[in-house]
N, C-alpha and C. Protein backbone atom coordinates (compact mmCIF):
# COMPACT_ATOMS: atom_id res chain seq x y z
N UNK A 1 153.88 130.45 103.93
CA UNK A 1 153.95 129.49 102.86
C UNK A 1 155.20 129.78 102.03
N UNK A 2 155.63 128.71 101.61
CA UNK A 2 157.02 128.48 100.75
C UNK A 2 156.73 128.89 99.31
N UNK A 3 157.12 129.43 98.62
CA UNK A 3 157.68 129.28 97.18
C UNK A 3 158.61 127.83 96.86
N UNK A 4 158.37 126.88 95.81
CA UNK A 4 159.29 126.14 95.63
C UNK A 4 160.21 126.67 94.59
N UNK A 5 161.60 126.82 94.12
CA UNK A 5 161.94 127.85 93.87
C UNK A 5 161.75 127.03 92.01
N UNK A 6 161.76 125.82 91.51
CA UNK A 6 161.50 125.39 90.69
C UNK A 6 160.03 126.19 90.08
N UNK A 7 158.79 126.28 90.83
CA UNK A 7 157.92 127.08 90.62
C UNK A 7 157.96 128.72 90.11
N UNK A 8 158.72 129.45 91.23
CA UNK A 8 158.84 130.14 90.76
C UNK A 8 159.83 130.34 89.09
N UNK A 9 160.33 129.67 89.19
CA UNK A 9 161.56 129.73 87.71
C UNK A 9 160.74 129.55 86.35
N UNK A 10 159.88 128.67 86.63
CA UNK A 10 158.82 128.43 85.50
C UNK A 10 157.42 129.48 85.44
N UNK A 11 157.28 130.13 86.49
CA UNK A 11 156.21 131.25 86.43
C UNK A 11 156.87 132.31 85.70
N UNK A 12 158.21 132.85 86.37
CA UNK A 12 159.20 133.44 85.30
C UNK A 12 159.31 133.14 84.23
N UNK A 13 159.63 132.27 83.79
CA UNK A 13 159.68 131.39 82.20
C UNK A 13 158.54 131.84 81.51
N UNK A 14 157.25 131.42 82.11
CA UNK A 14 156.22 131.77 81.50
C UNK A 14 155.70 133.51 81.07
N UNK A 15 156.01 133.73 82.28
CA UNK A 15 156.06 135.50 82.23
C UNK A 15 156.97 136.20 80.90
N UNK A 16 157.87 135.34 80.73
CA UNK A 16 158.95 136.18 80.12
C UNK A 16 158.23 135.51 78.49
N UNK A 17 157.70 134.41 78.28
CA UNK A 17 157.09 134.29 76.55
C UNK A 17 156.25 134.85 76.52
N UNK A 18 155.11 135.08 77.53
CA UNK A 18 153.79 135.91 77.39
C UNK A 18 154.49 137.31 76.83
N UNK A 19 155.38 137.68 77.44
CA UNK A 19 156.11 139.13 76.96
C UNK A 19 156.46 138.71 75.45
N UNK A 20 157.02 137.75 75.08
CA UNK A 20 157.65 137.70 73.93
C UNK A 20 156.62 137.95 72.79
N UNK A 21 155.45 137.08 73.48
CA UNK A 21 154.71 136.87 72.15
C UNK A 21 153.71 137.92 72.15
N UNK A 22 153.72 139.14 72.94
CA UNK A 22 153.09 140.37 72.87
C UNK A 22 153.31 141.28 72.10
N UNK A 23 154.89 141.48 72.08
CA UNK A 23 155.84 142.13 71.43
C UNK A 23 155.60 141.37 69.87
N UNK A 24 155.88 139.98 69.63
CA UNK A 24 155.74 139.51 68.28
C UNK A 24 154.27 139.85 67.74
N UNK A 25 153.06 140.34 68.86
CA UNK A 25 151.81 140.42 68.22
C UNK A 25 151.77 141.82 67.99
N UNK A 26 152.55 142.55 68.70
CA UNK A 26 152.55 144.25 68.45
C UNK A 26 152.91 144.68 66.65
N UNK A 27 154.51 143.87 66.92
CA UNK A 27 154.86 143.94 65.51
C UNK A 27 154.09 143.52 64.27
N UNK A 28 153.20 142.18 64.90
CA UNK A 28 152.45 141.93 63.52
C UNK A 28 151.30 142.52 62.97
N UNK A 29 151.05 143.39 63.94
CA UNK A 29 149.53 144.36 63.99
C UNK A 29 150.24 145.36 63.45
N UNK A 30 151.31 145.55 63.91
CA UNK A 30 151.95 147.44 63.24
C UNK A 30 152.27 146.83 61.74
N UNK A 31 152.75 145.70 61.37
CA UNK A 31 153.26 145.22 59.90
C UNK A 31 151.65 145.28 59.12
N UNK A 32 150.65 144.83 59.30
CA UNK A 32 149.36 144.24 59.15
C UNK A 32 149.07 146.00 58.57
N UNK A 33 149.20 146.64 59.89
CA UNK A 33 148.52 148.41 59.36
C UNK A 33 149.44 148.89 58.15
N UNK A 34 150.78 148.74 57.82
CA UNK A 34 151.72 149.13 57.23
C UNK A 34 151.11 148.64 55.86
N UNK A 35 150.72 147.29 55.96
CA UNK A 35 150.21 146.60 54.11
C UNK A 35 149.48 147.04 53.84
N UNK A 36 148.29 146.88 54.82
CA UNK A 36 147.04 147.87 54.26
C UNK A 36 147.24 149.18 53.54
N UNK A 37 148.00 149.71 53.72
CA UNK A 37 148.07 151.04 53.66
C UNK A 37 148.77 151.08 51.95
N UNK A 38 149.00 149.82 52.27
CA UNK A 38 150.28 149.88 50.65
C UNK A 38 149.38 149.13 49.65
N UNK A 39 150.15 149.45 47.88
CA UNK A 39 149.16 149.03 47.20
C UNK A 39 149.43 147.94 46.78
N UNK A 40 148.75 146.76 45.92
CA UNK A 40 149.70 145.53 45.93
C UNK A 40 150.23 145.64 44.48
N UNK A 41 151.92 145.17 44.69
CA UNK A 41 152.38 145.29 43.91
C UNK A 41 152.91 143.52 43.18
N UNK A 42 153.02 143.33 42.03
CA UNK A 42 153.30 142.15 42.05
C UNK A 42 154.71 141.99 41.84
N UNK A 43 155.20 141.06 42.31
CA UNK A 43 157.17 141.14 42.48
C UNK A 43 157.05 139.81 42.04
N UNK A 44 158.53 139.70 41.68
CA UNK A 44 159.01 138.29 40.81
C UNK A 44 159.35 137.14 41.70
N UNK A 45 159.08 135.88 41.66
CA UNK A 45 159.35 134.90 42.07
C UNK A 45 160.41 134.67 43.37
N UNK A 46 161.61 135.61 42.64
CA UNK A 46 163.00 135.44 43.77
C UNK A 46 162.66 136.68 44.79
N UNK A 47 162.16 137.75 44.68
CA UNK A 47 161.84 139.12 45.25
C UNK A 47 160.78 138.00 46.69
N UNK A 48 159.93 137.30 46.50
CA UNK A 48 159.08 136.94 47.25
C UNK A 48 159.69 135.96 48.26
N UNK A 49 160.80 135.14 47.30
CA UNK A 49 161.54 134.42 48.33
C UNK A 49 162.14 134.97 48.97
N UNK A 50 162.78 135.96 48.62
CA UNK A 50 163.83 137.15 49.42
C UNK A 50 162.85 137.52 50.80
N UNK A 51 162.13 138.16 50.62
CA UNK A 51 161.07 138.25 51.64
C UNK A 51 160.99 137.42 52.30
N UNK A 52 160.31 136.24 51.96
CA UNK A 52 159.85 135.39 52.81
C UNK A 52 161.36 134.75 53.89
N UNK A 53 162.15 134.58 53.36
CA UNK A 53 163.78 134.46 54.08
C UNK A 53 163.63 136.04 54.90
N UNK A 54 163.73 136.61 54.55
CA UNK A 54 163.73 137.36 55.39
C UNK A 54 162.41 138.02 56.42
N UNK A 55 161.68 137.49 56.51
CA UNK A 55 160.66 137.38 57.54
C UNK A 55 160.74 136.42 58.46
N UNK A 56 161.41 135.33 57.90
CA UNK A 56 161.56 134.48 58.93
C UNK A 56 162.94 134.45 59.85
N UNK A 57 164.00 135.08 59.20
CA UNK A 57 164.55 135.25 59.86
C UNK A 57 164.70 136.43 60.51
N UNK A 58 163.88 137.23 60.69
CA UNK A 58 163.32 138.35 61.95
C UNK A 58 162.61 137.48 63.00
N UNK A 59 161.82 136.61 62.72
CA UNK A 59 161.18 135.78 63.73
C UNK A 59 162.53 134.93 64.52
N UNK A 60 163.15 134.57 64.07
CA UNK A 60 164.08 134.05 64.46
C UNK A 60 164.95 134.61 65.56
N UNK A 61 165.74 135.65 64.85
CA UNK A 61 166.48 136.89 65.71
C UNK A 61 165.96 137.47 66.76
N UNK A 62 164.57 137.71 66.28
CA UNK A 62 163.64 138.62 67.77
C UNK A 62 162.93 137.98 68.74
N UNK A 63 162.40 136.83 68.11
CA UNK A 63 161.67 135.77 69.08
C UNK A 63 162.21 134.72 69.46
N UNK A 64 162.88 133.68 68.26
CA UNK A 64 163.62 132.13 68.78
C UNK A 64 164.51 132.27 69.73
N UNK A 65 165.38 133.12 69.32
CA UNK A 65 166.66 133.30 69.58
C UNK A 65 166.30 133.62 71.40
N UNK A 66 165.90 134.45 71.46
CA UNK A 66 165.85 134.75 73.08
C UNK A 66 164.88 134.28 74.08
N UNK A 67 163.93 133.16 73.09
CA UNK A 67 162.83 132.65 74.29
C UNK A 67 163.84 131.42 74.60
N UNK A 68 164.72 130.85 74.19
CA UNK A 68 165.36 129.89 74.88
C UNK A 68 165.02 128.48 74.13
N UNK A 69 164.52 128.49 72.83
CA UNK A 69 164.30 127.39 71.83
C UNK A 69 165.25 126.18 71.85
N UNK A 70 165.13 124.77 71.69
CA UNK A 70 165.74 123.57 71.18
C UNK A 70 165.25 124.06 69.83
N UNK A 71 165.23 124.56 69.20
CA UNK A 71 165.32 124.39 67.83
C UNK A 71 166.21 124.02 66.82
N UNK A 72 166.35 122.68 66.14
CA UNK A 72 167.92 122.83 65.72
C UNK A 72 168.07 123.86 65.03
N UNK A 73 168.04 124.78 64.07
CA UNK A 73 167.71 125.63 62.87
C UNK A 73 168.88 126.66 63.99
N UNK A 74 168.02 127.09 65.27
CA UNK A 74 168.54 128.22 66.50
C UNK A 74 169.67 127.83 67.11
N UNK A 75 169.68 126.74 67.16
CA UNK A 75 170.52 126.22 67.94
C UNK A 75 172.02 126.51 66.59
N UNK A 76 172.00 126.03 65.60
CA UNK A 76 173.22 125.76 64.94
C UNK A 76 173.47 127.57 64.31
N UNK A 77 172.59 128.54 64.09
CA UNK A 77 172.82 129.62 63.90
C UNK A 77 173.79 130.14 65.53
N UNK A 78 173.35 129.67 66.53
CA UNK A 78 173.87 130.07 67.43
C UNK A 78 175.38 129.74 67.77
N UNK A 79 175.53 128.58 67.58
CA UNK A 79 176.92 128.05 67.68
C UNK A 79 177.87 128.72 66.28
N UNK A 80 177.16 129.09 65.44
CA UNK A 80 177.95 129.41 64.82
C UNK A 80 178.39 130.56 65.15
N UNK A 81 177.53 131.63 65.00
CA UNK A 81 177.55 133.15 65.91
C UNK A 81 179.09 133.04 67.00
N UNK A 82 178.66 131.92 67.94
CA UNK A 82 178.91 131.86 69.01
C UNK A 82 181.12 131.30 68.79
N UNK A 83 181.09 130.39 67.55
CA UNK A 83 182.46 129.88 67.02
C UNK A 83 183.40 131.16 66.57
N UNK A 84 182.43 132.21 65.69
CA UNK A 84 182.77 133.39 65.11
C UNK A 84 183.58 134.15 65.85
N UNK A 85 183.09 134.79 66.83
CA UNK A 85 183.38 135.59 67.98
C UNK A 85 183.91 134.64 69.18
N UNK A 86 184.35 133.44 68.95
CA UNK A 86 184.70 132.92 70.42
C UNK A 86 184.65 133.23 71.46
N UNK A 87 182.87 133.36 71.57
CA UNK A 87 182.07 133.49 72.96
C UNK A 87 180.86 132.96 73.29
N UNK A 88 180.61 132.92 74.48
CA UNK A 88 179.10 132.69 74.77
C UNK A 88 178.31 133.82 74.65
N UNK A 89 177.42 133.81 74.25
CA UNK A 89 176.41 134.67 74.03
C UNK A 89 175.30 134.45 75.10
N UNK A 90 174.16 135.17 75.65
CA UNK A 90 172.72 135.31 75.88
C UNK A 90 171.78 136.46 75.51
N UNK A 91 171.12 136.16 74.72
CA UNK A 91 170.12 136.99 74.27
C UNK A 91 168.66 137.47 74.94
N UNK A 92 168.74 138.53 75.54
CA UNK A 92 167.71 138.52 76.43
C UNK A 92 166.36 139.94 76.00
N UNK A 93 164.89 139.53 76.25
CA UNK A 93 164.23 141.89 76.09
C UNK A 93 164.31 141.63 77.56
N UNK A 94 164.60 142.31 78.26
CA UNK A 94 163.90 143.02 79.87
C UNK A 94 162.95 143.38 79.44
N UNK A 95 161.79 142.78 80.78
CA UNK A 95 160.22 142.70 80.83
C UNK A 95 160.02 144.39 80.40
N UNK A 96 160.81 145.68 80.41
CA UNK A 96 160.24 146.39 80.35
C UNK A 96 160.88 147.38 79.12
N UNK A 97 161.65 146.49 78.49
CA UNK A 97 162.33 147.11 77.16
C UNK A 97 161.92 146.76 75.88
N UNK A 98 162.15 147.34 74.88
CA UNK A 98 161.85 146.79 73.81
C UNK A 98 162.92 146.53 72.97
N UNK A 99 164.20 146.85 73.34
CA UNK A 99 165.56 146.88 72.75
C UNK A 99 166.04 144.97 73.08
N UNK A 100 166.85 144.15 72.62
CA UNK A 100 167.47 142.90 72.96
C UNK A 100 168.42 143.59 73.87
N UNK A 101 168.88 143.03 74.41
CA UNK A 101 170.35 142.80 75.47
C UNK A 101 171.09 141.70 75.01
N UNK A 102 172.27 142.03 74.93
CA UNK A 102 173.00 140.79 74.82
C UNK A 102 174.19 140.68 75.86
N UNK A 103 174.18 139.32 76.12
CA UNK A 103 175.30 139.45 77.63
C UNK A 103 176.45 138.02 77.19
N UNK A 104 177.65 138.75 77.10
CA UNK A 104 178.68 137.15 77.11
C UNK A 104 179.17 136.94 78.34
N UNK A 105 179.26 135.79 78.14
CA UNK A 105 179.91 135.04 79.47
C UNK A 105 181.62 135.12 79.46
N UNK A 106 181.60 135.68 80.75
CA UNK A 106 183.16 135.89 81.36
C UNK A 106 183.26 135.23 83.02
N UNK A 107 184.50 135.18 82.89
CA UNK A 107 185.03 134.76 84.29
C UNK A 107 184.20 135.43 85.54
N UNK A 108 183.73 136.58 85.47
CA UNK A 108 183.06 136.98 86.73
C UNK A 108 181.57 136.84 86.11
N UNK A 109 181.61 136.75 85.31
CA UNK A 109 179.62 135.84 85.22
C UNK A 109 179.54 136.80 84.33
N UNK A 110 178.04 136.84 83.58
CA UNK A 110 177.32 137.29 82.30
C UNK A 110 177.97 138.90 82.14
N UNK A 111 178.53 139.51 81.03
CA UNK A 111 178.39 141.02 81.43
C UNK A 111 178.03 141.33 80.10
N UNK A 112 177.21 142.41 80.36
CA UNK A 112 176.39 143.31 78.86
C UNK A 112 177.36 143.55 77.95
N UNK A 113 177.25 143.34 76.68
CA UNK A 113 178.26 144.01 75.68
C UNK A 113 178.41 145.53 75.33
N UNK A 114 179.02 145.93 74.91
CA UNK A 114 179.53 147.10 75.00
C UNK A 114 177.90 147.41 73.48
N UNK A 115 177.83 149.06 73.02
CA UNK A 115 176.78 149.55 71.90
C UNK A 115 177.62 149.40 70.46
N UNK A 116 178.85 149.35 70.52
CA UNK A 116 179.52 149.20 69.09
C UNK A 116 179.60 147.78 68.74
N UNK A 117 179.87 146.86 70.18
CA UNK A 117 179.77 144.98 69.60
C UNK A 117 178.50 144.65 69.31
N UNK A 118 177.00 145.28 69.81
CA UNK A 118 176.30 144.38 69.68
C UNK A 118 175.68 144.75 68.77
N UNK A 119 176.50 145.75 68.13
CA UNK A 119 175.82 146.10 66.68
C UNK A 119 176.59 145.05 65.55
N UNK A 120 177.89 145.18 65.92
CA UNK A 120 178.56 144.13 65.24
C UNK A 120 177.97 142.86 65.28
N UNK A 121 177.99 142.15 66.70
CA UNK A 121 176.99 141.10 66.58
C UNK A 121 176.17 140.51 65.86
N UNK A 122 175.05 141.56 65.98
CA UNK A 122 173.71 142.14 65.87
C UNK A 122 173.81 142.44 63.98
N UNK A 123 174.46 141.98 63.60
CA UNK A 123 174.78 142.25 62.16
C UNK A 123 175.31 140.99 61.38
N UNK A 124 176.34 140.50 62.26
CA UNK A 124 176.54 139.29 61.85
C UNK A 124 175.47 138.41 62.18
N UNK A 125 174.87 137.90 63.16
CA UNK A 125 173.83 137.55 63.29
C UNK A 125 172.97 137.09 62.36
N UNK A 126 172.35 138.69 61.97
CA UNK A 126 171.25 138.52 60.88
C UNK A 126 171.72 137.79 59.42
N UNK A 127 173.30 138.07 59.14
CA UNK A 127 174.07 137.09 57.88
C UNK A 127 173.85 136.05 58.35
N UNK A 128 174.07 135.76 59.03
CA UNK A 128 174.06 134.36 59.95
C UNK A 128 172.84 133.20 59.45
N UNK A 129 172.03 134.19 59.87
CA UNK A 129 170.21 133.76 60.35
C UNK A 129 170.06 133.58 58.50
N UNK A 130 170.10 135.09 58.35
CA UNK A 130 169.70 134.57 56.51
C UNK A 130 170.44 133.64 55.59
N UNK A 131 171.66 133.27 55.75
CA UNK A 131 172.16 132.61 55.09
C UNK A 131 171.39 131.03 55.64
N UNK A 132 171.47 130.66 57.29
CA UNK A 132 170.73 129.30 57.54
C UNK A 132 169.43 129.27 56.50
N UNK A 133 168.32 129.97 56.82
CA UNK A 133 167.35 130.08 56.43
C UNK A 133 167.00 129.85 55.10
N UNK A 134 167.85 130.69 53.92
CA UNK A 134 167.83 130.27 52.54
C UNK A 134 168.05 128.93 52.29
N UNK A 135 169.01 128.47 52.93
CA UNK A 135 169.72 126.99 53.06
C UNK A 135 168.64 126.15 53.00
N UNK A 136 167.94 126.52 54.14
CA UNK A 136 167.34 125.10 54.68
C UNK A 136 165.73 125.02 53.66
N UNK A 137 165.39 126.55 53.38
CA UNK A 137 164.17 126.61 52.33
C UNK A 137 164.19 126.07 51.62
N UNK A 138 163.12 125.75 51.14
CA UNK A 138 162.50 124.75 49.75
C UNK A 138 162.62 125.67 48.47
């Protein structure tokens, strides 16, 4: 029996969010034990928005960004990223990492970035992400 290879690409697909959203449930169970543990403190109005911008744009960075989203929000953080550094980007976890990969596109096809760019990246990025995010908040 055949594999149709469309099939397989989407069993992959699927394989690879089930991973995503394991990892996003790990983190929210380890964040979840972390509050408990803390006492509640009450913070000012902008302190909460700060937060909340920045929670979402961790969701963004760790999850949107590399499951492969139409999101416009992802999409225009990306192009921008992507105008910055005049490159293509792909953001990928390997099924068996917990670290991102990031790979730009060159003439001989995708190659991994070097540990000093994708920190750079990986930095601009998150300016990136938080600045959209405040933007677009209410």
């Amino acid at each position: 029996m055949m594999a149709n290879p469309l099939q397989v690409r989407n069993m992959l697909r699927t394989y690879g969010r089930q991973l995503t959203r394991a990892r996003r449930l790990a983190r929210f169970r380890h964040a979840l034990a972390l509050a408990g543990a803390e006492d509640e403190v009450s913070i000012s109005k902008a302190a909460k928005r700060r937060s909340m911008v920045e929670r979402i744009a961790r969701e963004i960075v760790e999850n949107l960004l590399v499951s492969g989203t139409e999101n416009p929000v992802v999409l225009e953080i990306k192009e921008r990223l992507e105008a910055e550094f005049k490159q293509k980007f792909e953001f990928q976890y390997p099924p068996s990492e917990m670290d991102m990969r990031i790979f730009r596109e060159t003439e001989q096809g995708p190659g991994e970035v070097s540990a000093g760019e994708k920190n750079r990246i990986l930095a601009r990025l998150w300016e990136i992400t938080l600045d959209k995010v405040d933007d677009t908040m209410l």
